[in-house]
N, C-alpha and C. Protein backbone atom coordinates (compact mmCIF):
# COMPACT_ATOMS: atom_id res chain seq x y z
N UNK A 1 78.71 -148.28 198.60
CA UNK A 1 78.51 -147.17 199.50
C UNK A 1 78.43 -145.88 198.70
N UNK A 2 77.26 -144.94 199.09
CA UNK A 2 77.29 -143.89 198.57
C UNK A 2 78.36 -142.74 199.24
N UNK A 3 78.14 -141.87 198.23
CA UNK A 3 79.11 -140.19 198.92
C UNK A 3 78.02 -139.28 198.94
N UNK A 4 78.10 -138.70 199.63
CA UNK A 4 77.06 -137.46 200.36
C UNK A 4 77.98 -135.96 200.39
N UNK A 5 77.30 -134.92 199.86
CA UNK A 5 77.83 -133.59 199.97
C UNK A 5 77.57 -132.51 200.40
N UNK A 6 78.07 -132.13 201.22
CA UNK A 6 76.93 -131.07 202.26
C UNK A 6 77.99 -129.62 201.94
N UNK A 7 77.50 -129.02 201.47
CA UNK A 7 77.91 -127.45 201.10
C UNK A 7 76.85 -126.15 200.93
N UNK A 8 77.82 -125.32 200.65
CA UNK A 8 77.09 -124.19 199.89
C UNK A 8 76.34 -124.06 198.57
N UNK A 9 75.67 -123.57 198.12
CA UNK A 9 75.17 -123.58 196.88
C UNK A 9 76.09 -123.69 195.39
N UNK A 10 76.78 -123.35 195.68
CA UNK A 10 77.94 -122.75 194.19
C UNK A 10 78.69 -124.28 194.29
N UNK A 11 78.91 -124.56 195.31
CA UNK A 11 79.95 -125.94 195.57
C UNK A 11 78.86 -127.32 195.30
N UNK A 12 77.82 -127.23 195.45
CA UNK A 12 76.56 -128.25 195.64
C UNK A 12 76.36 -128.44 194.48
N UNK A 13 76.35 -127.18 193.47
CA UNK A 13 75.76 -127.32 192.04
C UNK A 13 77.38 -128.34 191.40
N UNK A 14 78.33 -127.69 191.82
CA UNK A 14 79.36 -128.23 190.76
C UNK A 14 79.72 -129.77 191.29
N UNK A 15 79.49 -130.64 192.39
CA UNK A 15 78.99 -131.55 192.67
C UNK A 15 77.94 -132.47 192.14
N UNK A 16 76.85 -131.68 191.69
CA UNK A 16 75.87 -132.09 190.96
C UNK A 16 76.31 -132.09 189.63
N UNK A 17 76.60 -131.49 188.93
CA UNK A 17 77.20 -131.52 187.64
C UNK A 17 78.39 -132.51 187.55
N UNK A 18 78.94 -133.00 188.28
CA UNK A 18 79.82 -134.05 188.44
C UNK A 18 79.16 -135.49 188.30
N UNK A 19 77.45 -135.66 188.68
CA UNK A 19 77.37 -136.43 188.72
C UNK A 19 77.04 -137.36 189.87
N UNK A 20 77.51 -136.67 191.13
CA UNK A 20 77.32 -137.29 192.41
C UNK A 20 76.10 -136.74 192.89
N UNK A 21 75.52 -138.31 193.03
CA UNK A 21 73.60 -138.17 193.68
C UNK A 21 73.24 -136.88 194.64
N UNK A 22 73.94 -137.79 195.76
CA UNK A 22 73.84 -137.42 196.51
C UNK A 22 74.34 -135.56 197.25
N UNK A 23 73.42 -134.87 196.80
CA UNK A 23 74.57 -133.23 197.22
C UNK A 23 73.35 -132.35 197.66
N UNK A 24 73.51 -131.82 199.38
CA UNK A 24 72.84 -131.20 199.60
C UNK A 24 73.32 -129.70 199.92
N UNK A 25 73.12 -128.89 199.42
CA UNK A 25 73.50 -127.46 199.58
C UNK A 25 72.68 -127.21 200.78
N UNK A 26 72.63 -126.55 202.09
CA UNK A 26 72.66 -125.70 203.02
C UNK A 26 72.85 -124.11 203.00
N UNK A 27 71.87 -123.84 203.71
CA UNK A 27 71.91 -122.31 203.80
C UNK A 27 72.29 -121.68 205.27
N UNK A 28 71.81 -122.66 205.86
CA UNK A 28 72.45 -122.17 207.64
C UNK A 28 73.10 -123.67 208.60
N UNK A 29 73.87 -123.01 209.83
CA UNK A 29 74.37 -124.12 210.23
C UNK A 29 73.39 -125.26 211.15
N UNK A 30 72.34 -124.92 210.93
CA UNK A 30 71.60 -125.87 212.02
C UNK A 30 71.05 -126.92 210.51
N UNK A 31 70.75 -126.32 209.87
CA UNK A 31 70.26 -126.95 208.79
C UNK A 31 71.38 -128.00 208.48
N UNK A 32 72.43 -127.60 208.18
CA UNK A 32 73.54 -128.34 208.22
C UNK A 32 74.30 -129.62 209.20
N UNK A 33 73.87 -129.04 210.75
CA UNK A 33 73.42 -130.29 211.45
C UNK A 33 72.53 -131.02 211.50
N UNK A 34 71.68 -131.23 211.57
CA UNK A 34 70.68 -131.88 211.12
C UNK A 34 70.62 -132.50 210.03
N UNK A 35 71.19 -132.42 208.73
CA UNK A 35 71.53 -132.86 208.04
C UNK A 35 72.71 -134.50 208.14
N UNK A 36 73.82 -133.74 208.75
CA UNK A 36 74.64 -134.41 209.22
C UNK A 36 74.20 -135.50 209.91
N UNK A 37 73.63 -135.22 211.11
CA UNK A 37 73.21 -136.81 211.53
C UNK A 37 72.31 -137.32 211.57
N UNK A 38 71.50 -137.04 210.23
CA UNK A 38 70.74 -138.01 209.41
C UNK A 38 71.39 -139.04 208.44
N UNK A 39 72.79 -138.47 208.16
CA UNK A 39 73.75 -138.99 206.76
C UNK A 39 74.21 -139.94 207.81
N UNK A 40 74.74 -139.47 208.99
CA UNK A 40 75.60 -140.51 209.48
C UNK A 40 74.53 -141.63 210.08
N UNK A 41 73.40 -141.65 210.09
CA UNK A 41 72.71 -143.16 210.64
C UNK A 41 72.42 -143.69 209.14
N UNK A 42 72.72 -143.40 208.03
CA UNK A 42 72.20 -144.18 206.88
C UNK A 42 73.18 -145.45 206.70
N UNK A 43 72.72 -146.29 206.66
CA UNK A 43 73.85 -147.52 205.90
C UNK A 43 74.54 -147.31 204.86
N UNK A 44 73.45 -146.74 203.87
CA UNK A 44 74.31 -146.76 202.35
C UNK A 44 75.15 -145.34 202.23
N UNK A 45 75.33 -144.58 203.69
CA UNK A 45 76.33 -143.56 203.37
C UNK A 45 77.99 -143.89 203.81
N UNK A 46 78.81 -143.74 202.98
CA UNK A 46 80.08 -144.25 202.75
C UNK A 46 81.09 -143.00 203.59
N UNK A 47 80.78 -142.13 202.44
CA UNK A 47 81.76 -140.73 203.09
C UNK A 47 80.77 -139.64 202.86
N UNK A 48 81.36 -138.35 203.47
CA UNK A 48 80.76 -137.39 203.27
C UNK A 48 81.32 -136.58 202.93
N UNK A 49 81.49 -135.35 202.34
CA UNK A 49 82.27 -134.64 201.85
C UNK A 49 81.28 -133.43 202.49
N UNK A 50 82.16 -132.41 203.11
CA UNK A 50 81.83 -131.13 203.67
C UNK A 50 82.80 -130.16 203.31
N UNK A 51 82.19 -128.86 203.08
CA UNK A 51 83.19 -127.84 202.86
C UNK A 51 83.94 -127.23 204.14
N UNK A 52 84.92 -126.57 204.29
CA UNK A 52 85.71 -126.12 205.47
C UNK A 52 85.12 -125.45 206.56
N UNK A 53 84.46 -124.76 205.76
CA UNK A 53 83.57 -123.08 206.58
C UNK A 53 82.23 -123.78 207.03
N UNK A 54 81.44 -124.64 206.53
CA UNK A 54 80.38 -125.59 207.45
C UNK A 54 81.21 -126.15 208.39
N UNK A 55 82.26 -127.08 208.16
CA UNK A 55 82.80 -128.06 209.37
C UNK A 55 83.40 -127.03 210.55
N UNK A 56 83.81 -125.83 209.93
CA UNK A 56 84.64 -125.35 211.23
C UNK A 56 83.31 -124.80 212.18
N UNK A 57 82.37 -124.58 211.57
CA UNK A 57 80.66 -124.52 212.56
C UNK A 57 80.38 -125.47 213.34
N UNK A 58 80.99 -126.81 212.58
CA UNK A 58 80.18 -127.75 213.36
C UNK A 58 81.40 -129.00 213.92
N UNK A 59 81.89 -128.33 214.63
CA UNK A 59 83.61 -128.95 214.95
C UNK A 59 83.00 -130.10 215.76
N UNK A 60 81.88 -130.13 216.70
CA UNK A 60 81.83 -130.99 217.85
C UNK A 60 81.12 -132.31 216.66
N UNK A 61 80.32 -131.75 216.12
CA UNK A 61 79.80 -132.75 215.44
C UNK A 61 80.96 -133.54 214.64
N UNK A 62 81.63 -133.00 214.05
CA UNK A 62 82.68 -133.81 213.12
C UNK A 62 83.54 -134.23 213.56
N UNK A 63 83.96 -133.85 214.52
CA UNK A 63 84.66 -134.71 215.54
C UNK A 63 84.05 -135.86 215.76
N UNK A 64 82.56 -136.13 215.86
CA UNK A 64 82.05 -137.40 216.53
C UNK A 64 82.22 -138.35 215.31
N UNK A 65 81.54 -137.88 214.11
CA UNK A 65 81.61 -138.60 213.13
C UNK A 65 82.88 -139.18 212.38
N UNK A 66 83.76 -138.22 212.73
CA UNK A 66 85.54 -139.10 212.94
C UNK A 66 85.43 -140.68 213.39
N UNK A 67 84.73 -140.45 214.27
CA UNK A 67 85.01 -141.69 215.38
C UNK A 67 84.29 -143.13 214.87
N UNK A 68 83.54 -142.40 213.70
CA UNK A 68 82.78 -143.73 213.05
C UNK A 68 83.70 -144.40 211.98
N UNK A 69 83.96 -145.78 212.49
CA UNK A 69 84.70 -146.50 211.77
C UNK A 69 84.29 -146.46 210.32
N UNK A 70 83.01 -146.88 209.94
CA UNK A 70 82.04 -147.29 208.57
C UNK A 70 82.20 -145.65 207.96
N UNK A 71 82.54 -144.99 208.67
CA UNK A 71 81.96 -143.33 207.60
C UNK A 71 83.58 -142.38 207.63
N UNK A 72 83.79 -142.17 206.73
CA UNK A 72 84.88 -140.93 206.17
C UNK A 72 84.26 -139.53 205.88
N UNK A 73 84.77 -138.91 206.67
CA UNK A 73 84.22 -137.10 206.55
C UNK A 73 86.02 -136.67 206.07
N UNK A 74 85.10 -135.94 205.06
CA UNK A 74 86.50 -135.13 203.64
C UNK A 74 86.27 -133.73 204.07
N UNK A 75 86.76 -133.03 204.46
CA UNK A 75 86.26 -131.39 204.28
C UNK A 75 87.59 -130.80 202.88
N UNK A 76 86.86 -130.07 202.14
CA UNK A 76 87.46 -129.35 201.18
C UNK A 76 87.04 -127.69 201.16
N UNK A 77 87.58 -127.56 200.61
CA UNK A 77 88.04 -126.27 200.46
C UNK A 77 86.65 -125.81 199.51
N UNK A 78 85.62 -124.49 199.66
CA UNK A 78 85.18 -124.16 198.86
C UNK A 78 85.40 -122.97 197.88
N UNK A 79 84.39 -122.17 197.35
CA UNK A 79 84.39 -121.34 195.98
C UNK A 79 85.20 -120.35 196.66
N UNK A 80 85.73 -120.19 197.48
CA UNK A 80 86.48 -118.99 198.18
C UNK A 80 87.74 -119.62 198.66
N UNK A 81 88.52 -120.66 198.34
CA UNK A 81 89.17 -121.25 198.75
C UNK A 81 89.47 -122.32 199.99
N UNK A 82 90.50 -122.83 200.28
CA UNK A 82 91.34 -123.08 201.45
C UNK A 82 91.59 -121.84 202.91
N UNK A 83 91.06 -122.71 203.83
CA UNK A 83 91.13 -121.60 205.57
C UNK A 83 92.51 -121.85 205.68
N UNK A 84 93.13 -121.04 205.96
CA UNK A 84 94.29 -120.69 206.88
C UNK A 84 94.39 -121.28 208.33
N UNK A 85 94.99 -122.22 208.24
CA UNK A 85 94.81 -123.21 209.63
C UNK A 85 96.06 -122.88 210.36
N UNK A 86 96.66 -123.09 211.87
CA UNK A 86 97.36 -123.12 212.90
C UNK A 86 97.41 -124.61 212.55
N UNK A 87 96.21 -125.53 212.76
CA UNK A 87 96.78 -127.10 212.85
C UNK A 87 95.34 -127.68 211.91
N UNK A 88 95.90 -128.37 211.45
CA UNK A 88 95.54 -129.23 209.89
C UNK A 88 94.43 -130.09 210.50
N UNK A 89 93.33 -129.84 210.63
CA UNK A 89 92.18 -131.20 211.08
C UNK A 89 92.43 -132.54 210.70
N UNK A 90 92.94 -132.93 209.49
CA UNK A 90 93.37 -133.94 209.14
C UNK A 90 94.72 -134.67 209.50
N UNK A 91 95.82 -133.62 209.87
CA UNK A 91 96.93 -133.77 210.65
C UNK A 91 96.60 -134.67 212.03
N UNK A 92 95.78 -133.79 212.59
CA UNK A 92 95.44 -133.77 214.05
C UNK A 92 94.34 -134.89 214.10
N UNK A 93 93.51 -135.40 213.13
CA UNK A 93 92.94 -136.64 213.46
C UNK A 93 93.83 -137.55 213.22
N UNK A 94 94.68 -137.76 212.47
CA UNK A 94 96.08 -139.09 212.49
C UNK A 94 96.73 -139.07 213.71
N UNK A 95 97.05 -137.92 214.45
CA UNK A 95 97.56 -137.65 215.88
C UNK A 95 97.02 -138.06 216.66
N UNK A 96 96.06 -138.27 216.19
CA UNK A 96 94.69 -138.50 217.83
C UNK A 96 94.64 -139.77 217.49
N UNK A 97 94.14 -140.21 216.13
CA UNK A 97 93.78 -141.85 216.06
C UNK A 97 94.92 -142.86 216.11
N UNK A 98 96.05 -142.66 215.89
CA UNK A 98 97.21 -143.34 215.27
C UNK A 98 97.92 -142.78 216.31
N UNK A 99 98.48 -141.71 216.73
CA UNK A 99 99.22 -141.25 217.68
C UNK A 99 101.21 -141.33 216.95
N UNK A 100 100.65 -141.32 215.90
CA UNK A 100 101.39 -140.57 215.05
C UNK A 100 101.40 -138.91 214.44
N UNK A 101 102.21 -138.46 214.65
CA UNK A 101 102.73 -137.26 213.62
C UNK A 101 103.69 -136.76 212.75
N UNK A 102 102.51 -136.66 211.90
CA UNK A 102 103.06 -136.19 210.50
C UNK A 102 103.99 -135.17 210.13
N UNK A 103 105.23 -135.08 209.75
CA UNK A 103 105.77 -134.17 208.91
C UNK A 103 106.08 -134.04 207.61
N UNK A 104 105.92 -133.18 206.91
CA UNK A 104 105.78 -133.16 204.98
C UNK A 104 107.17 -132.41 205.07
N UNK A 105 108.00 -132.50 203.79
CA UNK A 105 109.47 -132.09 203.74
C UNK A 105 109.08 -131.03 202.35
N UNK A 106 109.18 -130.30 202.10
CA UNK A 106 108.53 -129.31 200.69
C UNK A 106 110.07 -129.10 199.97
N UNK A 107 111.01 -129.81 199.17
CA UNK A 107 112.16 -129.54 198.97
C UNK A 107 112.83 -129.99 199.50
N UNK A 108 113.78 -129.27 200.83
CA UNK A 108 114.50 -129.34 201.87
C UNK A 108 114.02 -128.90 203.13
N UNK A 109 112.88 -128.11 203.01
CA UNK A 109 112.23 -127.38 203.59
C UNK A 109 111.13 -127.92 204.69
N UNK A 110 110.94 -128.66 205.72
CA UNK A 110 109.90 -129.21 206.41
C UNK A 110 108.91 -128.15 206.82
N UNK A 111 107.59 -128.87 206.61
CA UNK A 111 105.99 -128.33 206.92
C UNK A 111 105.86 -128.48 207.71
């Protein structure tokens, strides 16, 4: 299975320089959908890797693609960092799928 990378330019190139085929940089969010569910009807796509600031554009969409057993959507953080979240997308899909929730202990200190 391949990995697929849907970002910004600065994040797309250092992707590419990594080595991974597959990396499409985007300039707007429609472009970016459209993109998206072309990746998700491919067979040979495995996961996808999206940056934060595309996925939080395209919440309805990544939500759906959650739901695909065969495909893993990663969102990371791009050239500007990590978003400041209220609730962790990744938290909150283990909540939803598993109906489990997570707590992290930092020290003594719970997250």
């Amino acid at each position: 299975m391949k990995i697929a990378v849907v970002a910004d330019q600065d994040t797309a190139i250092g992707f590419k320089l990594a080595g991974v085929g597959l990396v499409y940089p985007v300039k707007s969010v429609e472009d970016a959908r459209e993109l998206l569910e072309r990746l998700s009807k491919r067979d040979d796509v495995g996961t996808i890797i999206i940056t934060e600031r595309i996925a939080d554009n395209l919440r309805d969409v990544i939500k759906e693609l959650y739901k695909k057993p065969s495909l893993i959507v990663v969102e990371i953080p791009d050239k500007h960092g990590p978003i400041e979240r209220e609730v962790d997308p990744i938290r909150e899909l283990i909540r939803t799928t598993l109906g489990v929730e997570l707590k992290l202990k930092k020290g003594e200190e719970e997250i």
